[in-house]
N, C-alpha and C. Protein backbone atom coordinates (compact mmCIF):
# COMPACT_ATOMS: atom_id res chain seq x y z
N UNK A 1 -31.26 -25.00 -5.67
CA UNK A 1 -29.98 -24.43 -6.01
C UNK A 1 -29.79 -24.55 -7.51
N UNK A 2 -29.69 -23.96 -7.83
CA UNK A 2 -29.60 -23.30 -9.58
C UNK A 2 -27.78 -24.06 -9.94
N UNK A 3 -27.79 -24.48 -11.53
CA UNK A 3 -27.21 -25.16 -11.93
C UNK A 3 -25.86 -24.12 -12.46
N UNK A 4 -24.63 -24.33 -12.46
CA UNK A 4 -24.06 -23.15 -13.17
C UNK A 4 -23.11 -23.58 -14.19
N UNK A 5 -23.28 -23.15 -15.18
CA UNK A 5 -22.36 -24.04 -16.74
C UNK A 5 -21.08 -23.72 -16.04
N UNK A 6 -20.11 -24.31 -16.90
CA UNK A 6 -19.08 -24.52 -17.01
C UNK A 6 -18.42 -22.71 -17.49
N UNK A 7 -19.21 -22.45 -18.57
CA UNK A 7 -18.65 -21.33 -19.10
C UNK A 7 -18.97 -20.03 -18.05
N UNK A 8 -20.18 -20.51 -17.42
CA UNK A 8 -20.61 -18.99 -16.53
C UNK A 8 -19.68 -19.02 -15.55
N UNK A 9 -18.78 -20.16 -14.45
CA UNK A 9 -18.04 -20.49 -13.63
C UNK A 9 -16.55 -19.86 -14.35
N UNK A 10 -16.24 -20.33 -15.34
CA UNK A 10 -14.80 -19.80 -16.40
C UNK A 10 -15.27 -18.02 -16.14
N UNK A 11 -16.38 -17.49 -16.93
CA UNK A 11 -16.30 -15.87 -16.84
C UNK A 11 -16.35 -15.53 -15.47
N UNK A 12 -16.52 -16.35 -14.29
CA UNK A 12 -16.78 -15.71 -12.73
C UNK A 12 -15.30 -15.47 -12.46
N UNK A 13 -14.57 -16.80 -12.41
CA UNK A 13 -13.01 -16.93 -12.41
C UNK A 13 -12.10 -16.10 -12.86
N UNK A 14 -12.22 -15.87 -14.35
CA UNK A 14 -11.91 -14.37 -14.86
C UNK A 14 -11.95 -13.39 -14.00
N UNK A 15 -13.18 -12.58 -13.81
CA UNK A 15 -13.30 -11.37 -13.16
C UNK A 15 -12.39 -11.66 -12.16
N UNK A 16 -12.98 -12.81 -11.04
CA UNK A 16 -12.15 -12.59 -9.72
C UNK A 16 -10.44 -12.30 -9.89
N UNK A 17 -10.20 -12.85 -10.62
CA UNK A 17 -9.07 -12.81 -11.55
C UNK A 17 -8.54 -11.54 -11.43
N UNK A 18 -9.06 -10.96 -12.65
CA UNK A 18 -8.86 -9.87 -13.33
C UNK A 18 -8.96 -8.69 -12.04
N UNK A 19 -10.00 -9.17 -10.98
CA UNK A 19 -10.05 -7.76 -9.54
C UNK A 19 -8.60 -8.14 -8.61
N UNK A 20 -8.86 -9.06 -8.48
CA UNK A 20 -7.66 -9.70 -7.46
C UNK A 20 -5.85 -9.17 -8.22
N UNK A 21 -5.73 -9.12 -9.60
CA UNK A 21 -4.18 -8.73 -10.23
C UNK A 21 -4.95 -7.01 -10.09
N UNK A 22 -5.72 -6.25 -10.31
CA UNK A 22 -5.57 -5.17 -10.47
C UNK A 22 -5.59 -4.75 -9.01
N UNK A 23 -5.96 -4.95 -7.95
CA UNK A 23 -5.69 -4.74 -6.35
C UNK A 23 -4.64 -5.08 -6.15
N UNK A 24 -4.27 -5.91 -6.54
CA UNK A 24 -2.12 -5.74 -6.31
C UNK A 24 -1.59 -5.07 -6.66
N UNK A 25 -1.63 -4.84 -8.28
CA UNK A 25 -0.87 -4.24 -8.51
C UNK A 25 -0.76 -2.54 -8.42
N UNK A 26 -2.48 -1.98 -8.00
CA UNK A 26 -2.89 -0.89 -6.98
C UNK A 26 -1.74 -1.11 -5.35
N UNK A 27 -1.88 -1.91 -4.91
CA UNK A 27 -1.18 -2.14 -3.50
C UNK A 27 0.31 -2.07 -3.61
N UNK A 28 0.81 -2.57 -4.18
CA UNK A 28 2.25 -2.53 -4.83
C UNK A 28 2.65 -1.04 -5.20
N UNK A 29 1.61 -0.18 -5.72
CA UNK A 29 1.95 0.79 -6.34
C UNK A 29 2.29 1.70 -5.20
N UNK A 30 0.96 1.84 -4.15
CA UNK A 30 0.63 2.44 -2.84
C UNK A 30 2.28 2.07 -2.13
N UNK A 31 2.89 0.88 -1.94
CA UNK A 31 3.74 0.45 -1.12
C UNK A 31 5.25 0.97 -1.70
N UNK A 32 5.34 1.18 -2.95
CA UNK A 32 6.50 1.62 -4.19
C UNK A 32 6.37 3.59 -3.66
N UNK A 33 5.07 4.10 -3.99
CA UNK A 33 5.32 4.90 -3.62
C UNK A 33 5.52 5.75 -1.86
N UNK A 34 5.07 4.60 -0.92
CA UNK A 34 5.57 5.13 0.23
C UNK A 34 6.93 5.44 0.45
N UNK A 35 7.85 4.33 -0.56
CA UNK A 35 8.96 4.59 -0.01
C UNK A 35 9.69 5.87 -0.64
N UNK A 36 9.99 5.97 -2.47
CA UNK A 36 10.31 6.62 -2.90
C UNK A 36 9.31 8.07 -3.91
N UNK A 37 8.18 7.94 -3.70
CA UNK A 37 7.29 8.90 -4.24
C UNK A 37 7.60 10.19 -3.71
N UNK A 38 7.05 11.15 -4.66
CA UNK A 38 7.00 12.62 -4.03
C UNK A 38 5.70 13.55 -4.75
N UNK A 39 5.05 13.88 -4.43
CA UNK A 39 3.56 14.13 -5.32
C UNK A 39 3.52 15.49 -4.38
N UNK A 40 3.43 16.87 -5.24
CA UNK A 40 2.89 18.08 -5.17
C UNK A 40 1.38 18.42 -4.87
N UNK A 41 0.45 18.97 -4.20
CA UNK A 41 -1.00 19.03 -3.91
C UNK A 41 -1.09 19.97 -3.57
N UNK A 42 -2.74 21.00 -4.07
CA UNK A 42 -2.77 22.25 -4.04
C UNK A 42 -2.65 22.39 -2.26
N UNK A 43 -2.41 23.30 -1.18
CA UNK A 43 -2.64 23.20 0.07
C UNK A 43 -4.07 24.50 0.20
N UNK A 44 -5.22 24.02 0.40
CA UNK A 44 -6.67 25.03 0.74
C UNK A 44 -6.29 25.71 1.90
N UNK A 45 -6.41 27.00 1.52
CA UNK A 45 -6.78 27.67 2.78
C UNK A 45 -5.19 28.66 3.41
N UNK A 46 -3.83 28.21 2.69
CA UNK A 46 -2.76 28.75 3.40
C UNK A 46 -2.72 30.24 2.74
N UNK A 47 -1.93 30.50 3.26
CA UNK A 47 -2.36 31.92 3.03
C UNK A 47 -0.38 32.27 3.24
N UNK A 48 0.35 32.98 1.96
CA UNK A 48 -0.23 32.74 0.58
C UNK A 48 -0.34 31.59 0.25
N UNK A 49 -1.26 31.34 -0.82
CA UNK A 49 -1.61 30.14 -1.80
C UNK A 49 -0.54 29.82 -2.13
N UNK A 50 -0.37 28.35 -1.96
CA UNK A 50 0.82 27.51 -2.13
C UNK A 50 0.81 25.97 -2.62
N UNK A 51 1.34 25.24 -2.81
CA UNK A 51 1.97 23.87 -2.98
C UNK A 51 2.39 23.18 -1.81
N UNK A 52 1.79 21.86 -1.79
CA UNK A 52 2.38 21.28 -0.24
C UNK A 52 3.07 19.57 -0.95
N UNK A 53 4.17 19.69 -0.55
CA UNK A 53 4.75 18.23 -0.98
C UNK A 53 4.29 17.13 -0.02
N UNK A 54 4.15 15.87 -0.75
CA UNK A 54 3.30 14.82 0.05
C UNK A 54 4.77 13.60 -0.40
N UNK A 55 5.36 13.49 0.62
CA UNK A 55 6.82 12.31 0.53
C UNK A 55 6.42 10.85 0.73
N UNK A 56 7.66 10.40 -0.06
CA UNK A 56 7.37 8.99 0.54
C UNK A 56 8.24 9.13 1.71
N UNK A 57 8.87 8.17 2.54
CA UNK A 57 10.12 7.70 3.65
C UNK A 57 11.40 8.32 2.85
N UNK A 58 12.05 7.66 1.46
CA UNK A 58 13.03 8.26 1.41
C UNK A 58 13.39 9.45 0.57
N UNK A 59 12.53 10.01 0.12
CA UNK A 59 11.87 11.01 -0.47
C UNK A 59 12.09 12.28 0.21
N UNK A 60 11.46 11.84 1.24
CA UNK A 60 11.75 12.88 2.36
C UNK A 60 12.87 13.44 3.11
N UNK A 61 13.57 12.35 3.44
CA UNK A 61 14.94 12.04 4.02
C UNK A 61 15.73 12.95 3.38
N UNK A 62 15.76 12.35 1.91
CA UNK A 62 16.19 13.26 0.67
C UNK A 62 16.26 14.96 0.47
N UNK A 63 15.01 15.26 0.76
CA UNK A 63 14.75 16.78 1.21
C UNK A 63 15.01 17.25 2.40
N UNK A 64 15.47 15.99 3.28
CA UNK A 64 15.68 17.04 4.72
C UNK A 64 17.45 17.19 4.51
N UNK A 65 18.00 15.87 3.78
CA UNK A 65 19.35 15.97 3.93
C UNK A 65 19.54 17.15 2.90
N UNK A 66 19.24 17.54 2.18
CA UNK A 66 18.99 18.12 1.09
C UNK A 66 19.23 19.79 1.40
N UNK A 67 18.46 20.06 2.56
CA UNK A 67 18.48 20.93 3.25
C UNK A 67 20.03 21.66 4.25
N UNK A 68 21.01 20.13 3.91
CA UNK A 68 21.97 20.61 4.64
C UNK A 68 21.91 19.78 6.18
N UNK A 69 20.91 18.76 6.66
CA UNK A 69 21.04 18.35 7.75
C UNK A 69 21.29 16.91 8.06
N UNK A 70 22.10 16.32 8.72
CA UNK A 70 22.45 14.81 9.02
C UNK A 70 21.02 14.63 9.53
N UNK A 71 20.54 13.54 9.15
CA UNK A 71 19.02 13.06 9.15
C UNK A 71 19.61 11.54 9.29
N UNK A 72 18.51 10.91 9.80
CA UNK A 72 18.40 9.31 9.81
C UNK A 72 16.81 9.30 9.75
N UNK A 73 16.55 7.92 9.27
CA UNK A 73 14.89 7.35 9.51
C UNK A 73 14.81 6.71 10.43
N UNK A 74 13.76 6.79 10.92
CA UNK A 74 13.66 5.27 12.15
C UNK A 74 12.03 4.99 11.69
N UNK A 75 11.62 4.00 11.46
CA UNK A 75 10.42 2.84 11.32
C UNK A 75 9.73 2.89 12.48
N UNK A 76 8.43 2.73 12.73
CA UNK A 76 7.96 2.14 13.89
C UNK A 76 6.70 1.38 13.32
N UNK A 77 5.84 1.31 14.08
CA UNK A 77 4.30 0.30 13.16
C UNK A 77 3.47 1.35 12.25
N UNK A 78 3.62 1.40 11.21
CA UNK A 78 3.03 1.83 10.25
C UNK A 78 3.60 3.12 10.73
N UNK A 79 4.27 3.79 10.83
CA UNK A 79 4.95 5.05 10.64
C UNK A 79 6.66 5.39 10.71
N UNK A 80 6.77 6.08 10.18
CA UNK A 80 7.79 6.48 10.09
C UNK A 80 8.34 7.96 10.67
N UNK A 81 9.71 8.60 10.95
CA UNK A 81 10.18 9.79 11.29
C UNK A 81 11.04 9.66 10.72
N UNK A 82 11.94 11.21 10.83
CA UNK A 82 13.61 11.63 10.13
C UNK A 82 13.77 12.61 11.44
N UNK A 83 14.51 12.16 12.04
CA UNK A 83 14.91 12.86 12.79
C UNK A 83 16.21 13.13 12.34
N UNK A 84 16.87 14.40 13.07
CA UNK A 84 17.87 15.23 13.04
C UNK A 84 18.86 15.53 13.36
N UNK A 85 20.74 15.72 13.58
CA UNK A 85 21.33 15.92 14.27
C UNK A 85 21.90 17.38 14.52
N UNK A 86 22.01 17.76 15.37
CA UNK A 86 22.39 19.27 14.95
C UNK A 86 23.63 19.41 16.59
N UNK A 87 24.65 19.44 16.49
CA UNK A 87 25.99 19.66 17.57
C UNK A 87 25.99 18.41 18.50
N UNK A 88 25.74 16.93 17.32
CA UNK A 88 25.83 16.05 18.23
C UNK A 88 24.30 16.02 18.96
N UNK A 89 23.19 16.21 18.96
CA UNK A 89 22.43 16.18 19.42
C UNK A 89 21.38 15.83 18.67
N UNK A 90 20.68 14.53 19.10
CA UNK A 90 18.89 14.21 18.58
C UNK A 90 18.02 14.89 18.56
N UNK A 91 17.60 15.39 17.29
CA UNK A 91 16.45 16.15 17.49
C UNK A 91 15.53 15.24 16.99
N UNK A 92 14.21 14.99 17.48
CA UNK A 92 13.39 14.06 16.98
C UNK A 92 11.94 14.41 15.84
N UNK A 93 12.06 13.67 15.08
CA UNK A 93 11.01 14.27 13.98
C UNK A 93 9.64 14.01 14.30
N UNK A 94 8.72 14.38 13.54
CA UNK A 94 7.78 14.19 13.74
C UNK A 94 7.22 12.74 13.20
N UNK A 95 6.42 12.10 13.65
CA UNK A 95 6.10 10.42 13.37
C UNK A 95 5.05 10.73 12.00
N UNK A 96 5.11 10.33 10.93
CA UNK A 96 4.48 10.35 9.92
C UNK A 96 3.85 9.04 9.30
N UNK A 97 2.70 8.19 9.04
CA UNK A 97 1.98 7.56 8.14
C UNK A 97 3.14 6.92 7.35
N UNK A 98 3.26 5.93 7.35
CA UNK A 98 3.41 5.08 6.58
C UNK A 98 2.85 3.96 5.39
N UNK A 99 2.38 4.91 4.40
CA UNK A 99 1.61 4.01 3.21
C UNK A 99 2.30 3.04 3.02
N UNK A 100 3.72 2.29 2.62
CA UNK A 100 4.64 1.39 2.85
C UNK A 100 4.05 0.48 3.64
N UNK A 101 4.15 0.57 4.75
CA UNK A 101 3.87 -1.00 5.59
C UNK A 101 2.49 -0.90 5.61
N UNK A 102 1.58 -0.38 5.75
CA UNK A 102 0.06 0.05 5.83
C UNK A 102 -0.41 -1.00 4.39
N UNK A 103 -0.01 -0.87 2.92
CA UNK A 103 -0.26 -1.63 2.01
C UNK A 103 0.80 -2.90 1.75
N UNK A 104 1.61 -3.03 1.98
CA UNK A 104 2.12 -4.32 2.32
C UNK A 104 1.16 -5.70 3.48
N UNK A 105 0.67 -4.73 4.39
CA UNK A 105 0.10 -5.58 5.42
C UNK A 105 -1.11 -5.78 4.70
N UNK A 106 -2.05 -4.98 3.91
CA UNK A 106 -3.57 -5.06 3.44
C UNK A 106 -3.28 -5.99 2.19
N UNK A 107 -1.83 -5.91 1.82
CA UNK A 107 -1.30 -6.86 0.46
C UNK A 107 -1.41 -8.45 0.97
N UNK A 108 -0.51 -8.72 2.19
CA UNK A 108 -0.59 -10.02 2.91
C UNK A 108 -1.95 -10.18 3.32
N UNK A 109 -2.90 -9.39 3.96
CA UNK A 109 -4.21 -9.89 4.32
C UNK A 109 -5.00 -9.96 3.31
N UNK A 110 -5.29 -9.56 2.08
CA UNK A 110 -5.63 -10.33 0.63
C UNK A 110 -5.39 -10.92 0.33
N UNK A 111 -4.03 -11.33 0.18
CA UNK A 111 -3.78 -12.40 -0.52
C UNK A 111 -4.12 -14.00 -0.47
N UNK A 112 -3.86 -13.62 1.22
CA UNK A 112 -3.92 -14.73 2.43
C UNK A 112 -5.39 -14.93 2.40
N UNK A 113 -6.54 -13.98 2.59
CA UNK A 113 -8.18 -14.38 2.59
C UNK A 113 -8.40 -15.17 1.41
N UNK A 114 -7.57 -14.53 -0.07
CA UNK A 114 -7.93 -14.84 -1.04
C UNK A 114 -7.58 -16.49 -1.35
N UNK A 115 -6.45 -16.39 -1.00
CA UNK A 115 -5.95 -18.13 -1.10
C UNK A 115 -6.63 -19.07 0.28
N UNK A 116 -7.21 -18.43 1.09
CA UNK A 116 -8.43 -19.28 2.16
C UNK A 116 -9.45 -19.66 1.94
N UNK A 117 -9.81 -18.78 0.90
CA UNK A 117 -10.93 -18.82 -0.10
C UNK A 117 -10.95 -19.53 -1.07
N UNK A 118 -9.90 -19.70 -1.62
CA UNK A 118 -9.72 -21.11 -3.21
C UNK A 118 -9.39 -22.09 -1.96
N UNK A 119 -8.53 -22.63 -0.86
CA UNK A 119 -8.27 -24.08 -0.47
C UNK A 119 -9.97 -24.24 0.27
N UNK A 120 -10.53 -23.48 0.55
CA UNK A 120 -11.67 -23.96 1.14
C UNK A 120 -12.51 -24.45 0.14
N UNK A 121 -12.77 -23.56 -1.11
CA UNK A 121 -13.45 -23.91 -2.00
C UNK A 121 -13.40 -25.86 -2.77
N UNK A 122 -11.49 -25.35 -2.98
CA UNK A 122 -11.29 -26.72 -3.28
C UNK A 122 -11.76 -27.94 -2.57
N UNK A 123 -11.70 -27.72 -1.22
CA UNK A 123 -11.93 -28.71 0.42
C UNK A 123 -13.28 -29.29 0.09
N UNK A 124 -14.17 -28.03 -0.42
CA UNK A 124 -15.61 -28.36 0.24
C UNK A 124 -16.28 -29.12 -1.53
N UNK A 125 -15.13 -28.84 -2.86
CA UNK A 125 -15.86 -29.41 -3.46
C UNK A 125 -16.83 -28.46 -4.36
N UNK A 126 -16.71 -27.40 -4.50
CA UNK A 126 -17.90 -26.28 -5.21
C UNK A 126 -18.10 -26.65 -6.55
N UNK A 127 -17.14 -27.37 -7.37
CA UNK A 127 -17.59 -27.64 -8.88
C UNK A 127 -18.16 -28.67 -8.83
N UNK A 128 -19.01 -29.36 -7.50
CA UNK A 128 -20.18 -30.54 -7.80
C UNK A 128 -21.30 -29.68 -8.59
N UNK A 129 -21.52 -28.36 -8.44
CA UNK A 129 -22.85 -27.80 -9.09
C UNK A 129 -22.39 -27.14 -10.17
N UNK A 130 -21.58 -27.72 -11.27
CA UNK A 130 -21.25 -27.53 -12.63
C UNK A 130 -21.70 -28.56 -13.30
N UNK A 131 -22.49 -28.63 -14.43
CA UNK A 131 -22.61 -29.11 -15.28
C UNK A 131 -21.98 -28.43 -16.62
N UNK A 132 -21.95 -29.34 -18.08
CA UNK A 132 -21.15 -28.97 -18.81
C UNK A 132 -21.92 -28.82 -19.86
């Protein structure tokens, strides 16, 4: 088993570092824009050639009330709907993807491997094979 300086262990730490804050703050972004994002994308193939809006949860809501209609959200596991009222009556939306809870949950299961990963490390002792 090969010896590892002090300084090569410091630049490993770094990186992990440096991957571990930029995957959050990627995940955070993913979870920011489920709720309130709204992003335009060419749509292939419609006929005429058009623009297709890609919503977050309240984004959407926004455009349906927007439209003139009493809307509510309802949540379920990783998706979401806006359903509709129209003479007193539920109309139910369609269940849509939820990037929101989808990167929140992949946020908690990183974080959580990641910190299983330093108390184990600490446990088992890994800087016995540092020299200085």
């Amino acid at each position: 088993m090969s010896k590892i300086t002090l300084k090569q262990l410091v630049m490993l730490m770094k990186l992990k570092l440096i991957v571990f804050v930029i995957l959050n703050v990627l995940l955070l972004f993913f979870a920011v824009y489920g709720v309130w994002g709204a992003f335009w994308v060419w749509q292939p193939g419609a006929e005429p050639a058009q623009w297709a809006p890609l919503f977050g949860s309240q984004s959407y809501l926004q455009s349906v009330k927007n439209r003139g209609y009493n809307a509510t959200l309802v949540y379920g596991f990783i998706t979401y709907r806006v359903d509709i009222w129209i003479d007193g009556v539920q109309q139910f939306g369609v269940p849509r993807f939820d990037w929101t809870q989808f990167s929140l949950i992949l946020l908690a299961f990183l974080d959580g491997w990641t910190l299983m990963g330093f108390l184990r490390s600490r446990k088992t002792g890994k800087s016995s094979n540092v020299r200085s």
